[in-house]
C-alpha atoms as a PDB file:
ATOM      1  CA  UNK A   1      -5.908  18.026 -15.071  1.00  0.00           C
ATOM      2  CA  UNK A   2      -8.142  15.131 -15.560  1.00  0.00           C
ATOM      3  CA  UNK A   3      -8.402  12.839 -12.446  1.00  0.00           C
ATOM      4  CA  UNK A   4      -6.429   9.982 -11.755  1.00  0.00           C
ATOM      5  CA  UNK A   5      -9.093   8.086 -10.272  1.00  0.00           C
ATOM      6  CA  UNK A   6     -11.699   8.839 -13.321  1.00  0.00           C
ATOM      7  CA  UNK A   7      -8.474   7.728 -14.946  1.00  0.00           C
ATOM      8  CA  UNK A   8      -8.054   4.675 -13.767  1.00  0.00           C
ATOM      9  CA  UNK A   9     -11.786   3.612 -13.882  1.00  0.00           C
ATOM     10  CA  UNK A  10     -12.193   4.354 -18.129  1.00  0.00           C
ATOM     11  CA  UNK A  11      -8.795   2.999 -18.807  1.00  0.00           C
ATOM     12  CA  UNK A  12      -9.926  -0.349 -16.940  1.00  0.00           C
ATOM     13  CA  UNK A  13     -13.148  -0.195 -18.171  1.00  0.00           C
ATOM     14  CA  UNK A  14     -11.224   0.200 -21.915  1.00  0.00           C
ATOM     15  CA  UNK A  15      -9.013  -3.057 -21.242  1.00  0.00           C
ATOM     16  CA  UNK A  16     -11.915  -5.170 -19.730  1.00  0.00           C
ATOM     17  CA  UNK A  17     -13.365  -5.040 -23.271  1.00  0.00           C
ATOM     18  CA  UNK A  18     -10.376  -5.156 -25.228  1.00  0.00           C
ATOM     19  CA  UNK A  19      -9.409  -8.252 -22.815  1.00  0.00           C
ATOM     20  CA  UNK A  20     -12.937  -9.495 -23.426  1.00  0.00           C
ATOM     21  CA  UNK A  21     -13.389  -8.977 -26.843  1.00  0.00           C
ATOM     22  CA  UNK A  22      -9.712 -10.430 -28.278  1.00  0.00           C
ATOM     23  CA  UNK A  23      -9.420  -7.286 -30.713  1.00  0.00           C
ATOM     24  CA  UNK A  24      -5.944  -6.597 -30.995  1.00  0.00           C
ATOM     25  CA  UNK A  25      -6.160  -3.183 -31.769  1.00  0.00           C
ATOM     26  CA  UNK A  26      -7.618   0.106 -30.359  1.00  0.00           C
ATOM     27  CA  UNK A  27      -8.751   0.777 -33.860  1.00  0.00           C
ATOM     28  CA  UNK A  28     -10.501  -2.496 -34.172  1.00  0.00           C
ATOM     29  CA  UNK A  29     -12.378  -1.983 -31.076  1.00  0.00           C
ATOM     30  CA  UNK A  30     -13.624   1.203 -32.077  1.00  0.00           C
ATOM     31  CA  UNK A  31     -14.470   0.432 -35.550  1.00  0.00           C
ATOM     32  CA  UNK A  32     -16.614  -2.448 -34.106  1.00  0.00           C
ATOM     33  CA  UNK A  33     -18.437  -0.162 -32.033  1.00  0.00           C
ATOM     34  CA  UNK A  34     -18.739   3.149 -33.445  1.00  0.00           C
ATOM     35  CA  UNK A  35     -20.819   0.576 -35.936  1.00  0.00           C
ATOM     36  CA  UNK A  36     -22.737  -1.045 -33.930  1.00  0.00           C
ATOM     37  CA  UNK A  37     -23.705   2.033 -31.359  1.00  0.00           C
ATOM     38  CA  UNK A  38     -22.021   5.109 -33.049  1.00  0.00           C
ATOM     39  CA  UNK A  39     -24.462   7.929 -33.152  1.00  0.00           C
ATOM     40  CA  UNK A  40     -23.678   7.870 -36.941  1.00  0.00           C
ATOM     41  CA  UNK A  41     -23.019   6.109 -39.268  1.00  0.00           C
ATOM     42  CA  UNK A  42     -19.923   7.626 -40.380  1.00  0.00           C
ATOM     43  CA  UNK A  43     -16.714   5.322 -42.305  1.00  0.00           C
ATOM     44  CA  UNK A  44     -14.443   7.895 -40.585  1.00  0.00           C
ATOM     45  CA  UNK A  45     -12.880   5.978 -37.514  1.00  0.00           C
ATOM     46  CA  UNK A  46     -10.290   8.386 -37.173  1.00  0.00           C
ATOM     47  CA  UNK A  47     -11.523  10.624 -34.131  1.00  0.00           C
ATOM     48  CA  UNK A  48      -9.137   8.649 -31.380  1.00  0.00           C
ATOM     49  CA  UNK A  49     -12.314   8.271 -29.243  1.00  0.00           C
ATOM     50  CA  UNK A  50     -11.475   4.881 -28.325  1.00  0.00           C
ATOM     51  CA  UNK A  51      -7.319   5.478 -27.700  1.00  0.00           C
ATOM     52  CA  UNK A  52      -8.736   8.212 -25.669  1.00  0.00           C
ATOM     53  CA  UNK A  53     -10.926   5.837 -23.542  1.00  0.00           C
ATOM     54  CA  UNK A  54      -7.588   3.375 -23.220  1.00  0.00           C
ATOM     55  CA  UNK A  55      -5.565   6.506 -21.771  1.00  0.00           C
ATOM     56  CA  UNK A  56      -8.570   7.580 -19.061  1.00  0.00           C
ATOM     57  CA  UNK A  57      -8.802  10.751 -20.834  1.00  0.00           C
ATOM     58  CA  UNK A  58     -12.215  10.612 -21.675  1.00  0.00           C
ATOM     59  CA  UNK A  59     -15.394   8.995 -20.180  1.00  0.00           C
ATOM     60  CA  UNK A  60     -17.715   7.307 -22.462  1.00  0.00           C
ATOM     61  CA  UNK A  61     -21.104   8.472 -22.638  1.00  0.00           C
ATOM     62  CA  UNK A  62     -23.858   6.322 -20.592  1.00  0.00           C
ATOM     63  CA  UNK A  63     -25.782   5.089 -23.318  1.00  0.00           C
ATOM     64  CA  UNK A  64     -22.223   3.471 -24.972  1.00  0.00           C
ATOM     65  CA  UNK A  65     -21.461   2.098 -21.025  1.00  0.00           C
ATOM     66  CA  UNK A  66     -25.382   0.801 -20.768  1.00  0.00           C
ATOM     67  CA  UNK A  67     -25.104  -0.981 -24.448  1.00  0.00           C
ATOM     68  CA  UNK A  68     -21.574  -2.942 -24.077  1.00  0.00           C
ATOM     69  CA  UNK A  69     -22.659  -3.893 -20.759  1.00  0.00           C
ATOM     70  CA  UNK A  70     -25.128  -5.175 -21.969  1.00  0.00           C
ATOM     71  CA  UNK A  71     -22.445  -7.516 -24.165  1.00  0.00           C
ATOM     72  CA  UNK A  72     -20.184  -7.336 -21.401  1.00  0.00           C
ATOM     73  CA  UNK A  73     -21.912  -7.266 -17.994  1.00  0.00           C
ATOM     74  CA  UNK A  74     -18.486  -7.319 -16.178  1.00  0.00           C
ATOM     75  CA  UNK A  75     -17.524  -3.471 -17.890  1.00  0.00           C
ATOM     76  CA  UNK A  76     -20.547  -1.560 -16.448  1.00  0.00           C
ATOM     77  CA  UNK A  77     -20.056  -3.224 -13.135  1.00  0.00           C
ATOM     78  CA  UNK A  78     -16.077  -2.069 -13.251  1.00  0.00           C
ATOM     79  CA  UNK A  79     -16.615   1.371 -14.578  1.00  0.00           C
ATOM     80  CA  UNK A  80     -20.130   1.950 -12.050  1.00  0.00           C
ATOM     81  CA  UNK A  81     -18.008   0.334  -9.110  1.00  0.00           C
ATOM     82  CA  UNK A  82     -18.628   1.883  -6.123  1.00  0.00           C
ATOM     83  CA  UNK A  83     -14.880   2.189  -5.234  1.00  0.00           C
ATOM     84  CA  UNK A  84     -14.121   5.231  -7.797  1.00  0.00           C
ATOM     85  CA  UNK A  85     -16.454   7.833  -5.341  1.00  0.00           C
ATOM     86  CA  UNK A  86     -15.157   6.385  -2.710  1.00  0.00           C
ATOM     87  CA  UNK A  87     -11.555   6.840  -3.343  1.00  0.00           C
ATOM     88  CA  UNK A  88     -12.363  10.883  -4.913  1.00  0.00           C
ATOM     89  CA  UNK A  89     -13.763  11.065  -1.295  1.00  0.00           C
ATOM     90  CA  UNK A  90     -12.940   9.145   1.576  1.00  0.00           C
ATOM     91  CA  UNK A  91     -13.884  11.368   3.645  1.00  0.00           C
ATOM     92  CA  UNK A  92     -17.747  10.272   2.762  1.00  0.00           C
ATOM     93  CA  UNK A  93     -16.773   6.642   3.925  1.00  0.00           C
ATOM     94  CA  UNK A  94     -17.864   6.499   7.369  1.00  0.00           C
ATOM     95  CA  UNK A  95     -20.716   8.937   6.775  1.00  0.00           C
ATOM     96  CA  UNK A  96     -22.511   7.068   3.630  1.00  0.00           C
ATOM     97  CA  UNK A  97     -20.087   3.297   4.094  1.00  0.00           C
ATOM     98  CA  UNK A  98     -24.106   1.730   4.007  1.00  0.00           C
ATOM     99  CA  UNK A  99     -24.735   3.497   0.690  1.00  0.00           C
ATOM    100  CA  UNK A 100     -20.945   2.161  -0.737  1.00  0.00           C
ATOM    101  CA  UNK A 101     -21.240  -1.679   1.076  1.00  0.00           C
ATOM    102  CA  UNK A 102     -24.755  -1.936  -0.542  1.00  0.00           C
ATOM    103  CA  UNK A 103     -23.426  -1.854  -4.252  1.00  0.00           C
ATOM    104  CA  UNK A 104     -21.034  -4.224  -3.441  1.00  0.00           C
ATOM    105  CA  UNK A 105     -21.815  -8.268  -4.293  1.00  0.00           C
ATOM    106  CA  UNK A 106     -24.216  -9.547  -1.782  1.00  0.00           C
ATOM    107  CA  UNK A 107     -21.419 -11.814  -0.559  1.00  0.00           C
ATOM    108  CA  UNK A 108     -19.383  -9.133   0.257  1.00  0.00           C
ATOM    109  CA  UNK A 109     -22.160  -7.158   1.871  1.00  0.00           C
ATOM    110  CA  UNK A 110     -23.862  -9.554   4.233  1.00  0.00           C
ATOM    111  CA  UNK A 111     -20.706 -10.021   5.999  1.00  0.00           C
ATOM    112  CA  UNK A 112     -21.461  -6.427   7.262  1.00  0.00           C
ATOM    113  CA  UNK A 113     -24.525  -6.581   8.068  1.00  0.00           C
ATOM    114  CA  UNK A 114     -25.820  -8.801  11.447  1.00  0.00           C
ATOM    115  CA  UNK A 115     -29.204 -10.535  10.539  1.00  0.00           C
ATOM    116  CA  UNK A 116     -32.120 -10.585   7.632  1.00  0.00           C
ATOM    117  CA  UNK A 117     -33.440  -7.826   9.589  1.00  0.00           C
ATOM    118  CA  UNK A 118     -30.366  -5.648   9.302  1.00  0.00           C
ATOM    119  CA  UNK A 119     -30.133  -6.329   5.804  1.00  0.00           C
ATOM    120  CA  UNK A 120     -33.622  -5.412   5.173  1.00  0.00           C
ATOM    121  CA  UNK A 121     -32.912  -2.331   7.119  1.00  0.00           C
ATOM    122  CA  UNK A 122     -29.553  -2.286   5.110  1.00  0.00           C
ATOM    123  CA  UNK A 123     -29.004   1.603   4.389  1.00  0.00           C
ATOM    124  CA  UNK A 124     -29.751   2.202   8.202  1.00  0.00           C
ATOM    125  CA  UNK A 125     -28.021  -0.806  10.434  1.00  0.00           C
ATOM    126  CA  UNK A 126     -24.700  -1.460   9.986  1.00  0.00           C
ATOM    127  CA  UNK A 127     -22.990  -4.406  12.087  1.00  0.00           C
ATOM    128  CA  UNK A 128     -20.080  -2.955  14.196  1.00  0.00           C
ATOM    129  CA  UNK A 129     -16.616  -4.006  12.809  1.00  0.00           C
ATOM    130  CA  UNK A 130     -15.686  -7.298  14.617  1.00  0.00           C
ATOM    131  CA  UNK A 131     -12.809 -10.261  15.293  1.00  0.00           C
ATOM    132  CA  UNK A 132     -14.207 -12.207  12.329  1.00  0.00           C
ATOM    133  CA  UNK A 133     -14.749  -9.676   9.755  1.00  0.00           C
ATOM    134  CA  UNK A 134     -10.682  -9.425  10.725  1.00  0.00           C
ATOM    135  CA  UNK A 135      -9.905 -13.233  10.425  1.00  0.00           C
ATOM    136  CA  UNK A 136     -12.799 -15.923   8.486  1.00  0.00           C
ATOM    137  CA  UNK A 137     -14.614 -13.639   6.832  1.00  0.00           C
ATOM    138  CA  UNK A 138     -11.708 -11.853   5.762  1.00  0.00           C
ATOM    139  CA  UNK A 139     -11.124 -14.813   3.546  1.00  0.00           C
ATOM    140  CA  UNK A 140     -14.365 -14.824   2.366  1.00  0.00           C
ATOM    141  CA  UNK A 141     -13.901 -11.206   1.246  1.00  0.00           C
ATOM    142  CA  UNK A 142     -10.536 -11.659  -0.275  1.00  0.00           C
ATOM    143  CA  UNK A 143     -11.586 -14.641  -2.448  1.00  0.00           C
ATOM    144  CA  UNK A 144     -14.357 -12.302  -4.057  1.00  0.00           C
ATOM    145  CA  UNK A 145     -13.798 -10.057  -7.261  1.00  0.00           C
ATOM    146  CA  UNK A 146     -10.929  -7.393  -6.383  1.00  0.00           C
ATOM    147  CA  UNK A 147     -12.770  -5.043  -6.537  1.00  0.00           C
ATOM    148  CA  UNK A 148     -15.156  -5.422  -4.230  1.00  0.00           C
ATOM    149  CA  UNK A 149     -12.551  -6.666  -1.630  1.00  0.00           C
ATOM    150  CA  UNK A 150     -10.197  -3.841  -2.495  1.00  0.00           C
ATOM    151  CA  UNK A 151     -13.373  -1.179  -1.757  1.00  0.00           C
ATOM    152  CA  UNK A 152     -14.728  -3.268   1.468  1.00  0.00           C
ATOM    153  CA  UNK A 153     -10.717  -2.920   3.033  1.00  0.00           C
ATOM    154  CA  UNK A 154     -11.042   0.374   2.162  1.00  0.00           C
ATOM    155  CA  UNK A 155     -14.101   1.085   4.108  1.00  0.00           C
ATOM    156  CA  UNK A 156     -12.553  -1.292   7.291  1.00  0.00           C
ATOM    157  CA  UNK A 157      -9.599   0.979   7.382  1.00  0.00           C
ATOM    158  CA  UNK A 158     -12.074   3.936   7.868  1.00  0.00           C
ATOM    159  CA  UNK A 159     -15.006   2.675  10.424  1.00  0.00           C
ATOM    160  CA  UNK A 160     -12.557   1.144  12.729  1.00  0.00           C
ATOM    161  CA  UNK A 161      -9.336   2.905  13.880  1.00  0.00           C
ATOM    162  CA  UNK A 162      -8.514   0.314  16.433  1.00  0.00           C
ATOM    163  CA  UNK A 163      -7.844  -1.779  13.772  1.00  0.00           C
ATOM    164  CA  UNK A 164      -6.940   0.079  11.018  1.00  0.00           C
ATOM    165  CA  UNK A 165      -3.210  -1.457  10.842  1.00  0.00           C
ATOM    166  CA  UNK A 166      -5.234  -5.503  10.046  1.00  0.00           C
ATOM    167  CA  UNK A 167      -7.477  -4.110   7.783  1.00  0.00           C
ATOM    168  CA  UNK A 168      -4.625  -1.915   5.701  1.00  0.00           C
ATOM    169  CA  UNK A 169      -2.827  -5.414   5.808  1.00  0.00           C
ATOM    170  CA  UNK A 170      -5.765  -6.854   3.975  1.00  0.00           C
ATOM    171  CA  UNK A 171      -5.683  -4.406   1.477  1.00  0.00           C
ATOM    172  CA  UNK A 172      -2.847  -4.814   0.065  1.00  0.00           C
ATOM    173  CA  UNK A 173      -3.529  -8.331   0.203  1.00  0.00           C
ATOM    174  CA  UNK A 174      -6.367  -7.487  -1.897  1.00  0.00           C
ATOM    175  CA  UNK A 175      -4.308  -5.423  -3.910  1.00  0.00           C
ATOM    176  CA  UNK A 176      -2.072  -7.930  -4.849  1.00  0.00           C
ATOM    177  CA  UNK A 177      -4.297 -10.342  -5.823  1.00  0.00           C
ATOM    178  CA  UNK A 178      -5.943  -7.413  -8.548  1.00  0.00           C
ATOM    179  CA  UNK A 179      -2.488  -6.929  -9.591  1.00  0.00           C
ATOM    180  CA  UNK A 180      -1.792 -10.840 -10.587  1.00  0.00           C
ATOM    181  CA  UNK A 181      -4.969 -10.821 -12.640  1.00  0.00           C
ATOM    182  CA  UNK A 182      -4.263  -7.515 -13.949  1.00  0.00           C
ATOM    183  CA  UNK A 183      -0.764  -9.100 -14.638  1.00  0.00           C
ATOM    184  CA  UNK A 184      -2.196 -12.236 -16.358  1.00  0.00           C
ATOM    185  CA  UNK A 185      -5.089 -10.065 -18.205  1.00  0.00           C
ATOM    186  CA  UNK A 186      -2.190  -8.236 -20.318  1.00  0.00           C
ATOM    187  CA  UNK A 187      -2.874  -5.050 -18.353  1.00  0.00           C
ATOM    188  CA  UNK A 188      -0.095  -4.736 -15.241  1.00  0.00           C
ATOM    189  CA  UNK A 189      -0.429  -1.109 -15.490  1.00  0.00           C
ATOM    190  CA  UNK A 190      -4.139  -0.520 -14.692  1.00  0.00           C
ATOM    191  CA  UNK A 191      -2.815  -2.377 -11.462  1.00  0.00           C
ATOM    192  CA  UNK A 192      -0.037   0.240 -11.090  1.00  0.00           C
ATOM    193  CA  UNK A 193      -1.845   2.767 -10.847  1.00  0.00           C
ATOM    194  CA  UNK A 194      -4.629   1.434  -8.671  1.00  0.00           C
ATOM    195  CA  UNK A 195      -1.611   1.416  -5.943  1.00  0.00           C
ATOM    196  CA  UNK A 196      -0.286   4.806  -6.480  1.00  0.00           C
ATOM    197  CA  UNK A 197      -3.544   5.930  -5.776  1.00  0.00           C
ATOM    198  CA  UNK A 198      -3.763   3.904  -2.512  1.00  0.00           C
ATOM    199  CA  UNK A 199      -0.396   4.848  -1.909  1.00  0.00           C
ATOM    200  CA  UNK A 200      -1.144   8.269  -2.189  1.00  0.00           C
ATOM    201  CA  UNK A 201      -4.666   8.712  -0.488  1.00  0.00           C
ATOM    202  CA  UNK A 202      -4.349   5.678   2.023  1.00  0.00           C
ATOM    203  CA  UNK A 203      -1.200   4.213   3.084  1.00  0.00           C
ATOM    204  CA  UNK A 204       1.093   6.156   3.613  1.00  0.00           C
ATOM    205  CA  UNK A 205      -1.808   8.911   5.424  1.00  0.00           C
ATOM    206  CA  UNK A 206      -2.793   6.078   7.409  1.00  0.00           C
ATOM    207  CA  UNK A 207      -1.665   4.684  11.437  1.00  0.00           C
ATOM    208  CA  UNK A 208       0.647   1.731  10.824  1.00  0.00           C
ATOM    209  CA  UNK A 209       1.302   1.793  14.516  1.00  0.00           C
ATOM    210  CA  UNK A 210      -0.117  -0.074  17.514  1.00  0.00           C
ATOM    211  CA  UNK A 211       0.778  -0.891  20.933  1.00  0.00           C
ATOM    212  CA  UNK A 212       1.431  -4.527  20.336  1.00  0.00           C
ATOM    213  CA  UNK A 213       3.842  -3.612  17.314  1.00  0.00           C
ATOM    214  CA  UNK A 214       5.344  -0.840  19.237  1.00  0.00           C
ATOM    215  CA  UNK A 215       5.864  -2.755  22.237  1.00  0.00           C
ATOM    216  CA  UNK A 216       7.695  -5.631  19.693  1.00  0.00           C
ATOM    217  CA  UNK A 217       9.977  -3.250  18.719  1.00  0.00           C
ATOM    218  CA  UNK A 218      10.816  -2.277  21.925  1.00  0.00           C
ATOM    219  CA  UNK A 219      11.498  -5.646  23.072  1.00  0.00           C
ATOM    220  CA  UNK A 220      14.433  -5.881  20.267  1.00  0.00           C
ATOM    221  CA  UNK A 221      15.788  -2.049  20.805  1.00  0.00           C
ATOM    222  CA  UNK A 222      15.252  -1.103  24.693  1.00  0.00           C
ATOM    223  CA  UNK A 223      17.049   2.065  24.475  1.00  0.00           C
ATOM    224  CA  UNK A 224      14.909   3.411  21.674  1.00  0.00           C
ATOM    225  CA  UNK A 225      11.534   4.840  21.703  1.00  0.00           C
ATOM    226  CA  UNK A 226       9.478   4.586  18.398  1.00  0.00           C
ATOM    227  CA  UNK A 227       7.895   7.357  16.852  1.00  0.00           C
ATOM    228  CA  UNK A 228       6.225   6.079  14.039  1.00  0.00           C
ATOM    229  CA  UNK A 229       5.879   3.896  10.912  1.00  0.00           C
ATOM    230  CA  UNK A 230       5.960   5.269   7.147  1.00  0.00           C
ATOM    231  CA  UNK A 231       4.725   2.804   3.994  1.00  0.00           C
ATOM    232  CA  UNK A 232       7.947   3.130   2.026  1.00  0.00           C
ATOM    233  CA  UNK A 233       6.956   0.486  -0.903  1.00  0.00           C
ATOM    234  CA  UNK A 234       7.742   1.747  -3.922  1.00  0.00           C
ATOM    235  CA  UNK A 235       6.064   0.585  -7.471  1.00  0.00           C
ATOM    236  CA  UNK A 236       8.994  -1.440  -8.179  1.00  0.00           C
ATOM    237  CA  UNK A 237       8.500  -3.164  -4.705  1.00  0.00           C
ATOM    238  CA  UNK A 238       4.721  -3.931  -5.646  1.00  0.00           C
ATOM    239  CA  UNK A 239       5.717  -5.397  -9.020  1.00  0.00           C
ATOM    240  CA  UNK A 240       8.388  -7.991  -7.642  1.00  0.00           C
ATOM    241  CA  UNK A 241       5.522  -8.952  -5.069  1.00  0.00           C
ATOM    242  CA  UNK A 242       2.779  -9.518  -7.792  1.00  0.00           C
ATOM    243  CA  UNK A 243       5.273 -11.166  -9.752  1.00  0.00           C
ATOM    244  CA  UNK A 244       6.298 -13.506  -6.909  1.00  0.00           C
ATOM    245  CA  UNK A 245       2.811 -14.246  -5.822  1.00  0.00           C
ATOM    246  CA  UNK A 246       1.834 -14.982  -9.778  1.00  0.00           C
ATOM    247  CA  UNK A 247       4.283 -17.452 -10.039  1.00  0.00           C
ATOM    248  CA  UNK A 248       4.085 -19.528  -7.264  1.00  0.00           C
ATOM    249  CA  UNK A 249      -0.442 -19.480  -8.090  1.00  0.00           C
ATOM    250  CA  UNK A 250      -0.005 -20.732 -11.185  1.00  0.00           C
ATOM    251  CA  UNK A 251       3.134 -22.749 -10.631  1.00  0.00           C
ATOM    252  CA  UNK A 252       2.533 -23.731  -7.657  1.00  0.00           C
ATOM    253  CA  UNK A 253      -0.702 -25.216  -7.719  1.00  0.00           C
ATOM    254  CA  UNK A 254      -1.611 -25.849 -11.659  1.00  0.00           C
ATOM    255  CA  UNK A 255      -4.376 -27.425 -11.058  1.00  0.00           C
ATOM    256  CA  UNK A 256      -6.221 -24.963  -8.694  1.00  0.00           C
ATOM    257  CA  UNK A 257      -9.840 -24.190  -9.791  1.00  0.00           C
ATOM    258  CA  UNK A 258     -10.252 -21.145  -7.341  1.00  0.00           C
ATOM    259  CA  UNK A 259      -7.080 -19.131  -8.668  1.00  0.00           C
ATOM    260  CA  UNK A 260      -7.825 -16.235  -5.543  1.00  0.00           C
ATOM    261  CA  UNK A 261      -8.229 -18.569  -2.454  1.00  0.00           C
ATOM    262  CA  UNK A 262      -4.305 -20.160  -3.753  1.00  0.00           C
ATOM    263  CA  UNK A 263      -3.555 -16.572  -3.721  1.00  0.00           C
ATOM    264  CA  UNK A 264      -5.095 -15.499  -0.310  1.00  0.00           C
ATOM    265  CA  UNK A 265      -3.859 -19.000   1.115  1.00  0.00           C
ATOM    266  CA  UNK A 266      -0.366 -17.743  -0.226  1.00  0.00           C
ATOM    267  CA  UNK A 267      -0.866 -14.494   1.405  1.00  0.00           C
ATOM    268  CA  UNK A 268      -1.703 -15.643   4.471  1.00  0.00           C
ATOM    269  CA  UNK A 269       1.022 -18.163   5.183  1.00  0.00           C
ATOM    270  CA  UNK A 270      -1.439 -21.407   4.849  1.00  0.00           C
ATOM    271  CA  UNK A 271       0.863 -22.786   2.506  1.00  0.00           C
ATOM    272  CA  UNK A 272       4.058 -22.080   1.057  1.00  0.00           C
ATOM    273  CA  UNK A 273       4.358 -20.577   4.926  1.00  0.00           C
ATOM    274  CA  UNK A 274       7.936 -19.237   3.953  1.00  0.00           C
ATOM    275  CA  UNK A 275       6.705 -16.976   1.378  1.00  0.00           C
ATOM    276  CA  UNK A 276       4.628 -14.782   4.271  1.00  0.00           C
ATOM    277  CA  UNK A 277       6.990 -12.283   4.610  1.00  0.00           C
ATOM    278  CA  UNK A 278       7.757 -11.530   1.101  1.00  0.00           C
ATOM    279  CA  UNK A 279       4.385 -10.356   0.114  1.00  0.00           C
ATOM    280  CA  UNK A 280       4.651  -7.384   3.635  1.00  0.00           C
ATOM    281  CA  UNK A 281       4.266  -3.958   2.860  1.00  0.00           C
ATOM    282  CA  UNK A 282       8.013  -1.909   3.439  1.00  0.00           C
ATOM    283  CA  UNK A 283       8.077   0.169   5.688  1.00  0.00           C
ATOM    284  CA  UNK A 284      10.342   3.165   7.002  1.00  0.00           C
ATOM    285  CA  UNK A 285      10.682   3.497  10.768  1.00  0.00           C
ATOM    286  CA  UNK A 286      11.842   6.540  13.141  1.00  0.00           C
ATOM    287  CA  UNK A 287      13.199   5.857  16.628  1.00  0.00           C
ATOM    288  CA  UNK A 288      14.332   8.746  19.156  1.00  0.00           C
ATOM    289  CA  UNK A 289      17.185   7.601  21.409  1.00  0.00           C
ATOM    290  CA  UNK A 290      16.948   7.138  25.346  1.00  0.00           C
END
């Protein structure tokens, strides 16, 4: 069974062109560019190759990736993004998270690393994980391409423990951000099933629970003793969120040239402050008795 990660990344990398391109059909798409890089020159444009690349089932060769990125810069970064080996093995984050934060933009990278020296030194010094990486620069981050914001949470949530509950928070703030421009792009589902993937592999492995939050919920339930916290958002959840937070972006504020920092703003309760707690993660939550 092919995986859902390789999935995801060739069925993206599919709708970034058709999205790109304006064909309105797989068959177009293909017939355009079996003729322009097919290795033949054949009328026969029955083969499926390309409704094949829309499901994720198969990945195009590199030549194919190298030559529409070339037309399409924005596809070979998607399809090459360092997020796909990272999620197939998360394990690898803390060990090679220099070799993964180096592919990212260079905006999203310097905010890891402490000084021109560092970065010079980039696959050997990495900054420690600090306050502002969890608060400014967090913005920073989250008003950068999805992708890279989705795969730089990723990589918080795995070098620091401590605060692994802020930067899964920020995740799926960057999560719902992909899924309103997935939703506007005409391709909700490629956001989908980006977060049953995270659902599966991140949240709901990960430690929700902290001492502050734990000693919050003791404050409202004395006689109970928490145990622990389980992500219990389902797709549908996810959907109503992104739906919610694409409607009050473009609604809201029209006229907004930077579409993600309205979003993040949203997200984070700057404006339209009592929206915040709409866009939370649900969660499930067991309690022994006193």
């Amino acid at each position: 069974m092919r995986d859902s990660v390789d999935q995801l990344s060739v069925a993206l990398w599919y709708e970034t062109i058709r999205h790109q391109t304006k064909f309105e059909s797989t068959y177009q798409i293909e017939k355009y560019y079996e003729e322009k890089f097919g290795s033949n020159n054949s009328s026969n444009y029955f083969r499926n190759k390309w409704r094949k690349y829309k499901l994720g089932l198969h990945t195009p060769r590199k030549e194919l990736i190298e030559q529409i990125g070339n037309e399409i810069p924005e596809s070979a970064t998607i399809i090459n993004h360092p997020l796909w080996p990272l999620l197939k093995n998360l394990d690898s984050a803390e060990k090679n998270s220099h070799s993964f934060i180096a592919q990212l933009s260079p905006k999203v990278s310097a905010l890891f690393f402490k000084s021109l020296l560092a970065q010079k030194y980039a696959f050997y010094y990495l900054v420690y994980l600090n306050d502002t990486l969890f608060t400014e620069d967090s913005n920073k981050i989250l008003d950068c391409a999805p992708l890279d914001s989705i795969c730089a949470f990723v990589i918080y949530s795995r070098l620091d423990k401590f605060r692994q509950r802020d930067a899964l928070r920020l995740l799926y703030m960057a999560l719902l951000i992909f899924g309103v421009e997935c939703h506007q792009s005409g391709m909700i589902h490629i956001a989908i099933g980006l977060f049953e993937i995270l659902k599966e592999k991140i949240f709901t492995k990960a430690t929700w629970i902290d001492e502050e939050y734990k000693s919050f919920l003791k404050s409202k339930n004395p006689d109970a003793e928490l145990i622990n916290i389980y992500f219990n958002t389902k797709t549908y959840d996810y959907l109503l969120q992104v739906q919610i937070l694409n409607s009050y972006t473009t609604w809201g504020r029209p006229k907004a040239r930077n579409k993600r920092k309205t979003m993040r703003q949203i997200l984070k309760g700057e404006i339209f402050e009592d929206l915040l707690h709409e866009f939370y993660p649900n969660f499930e939550y067991t309690f022994t008795e006193n």
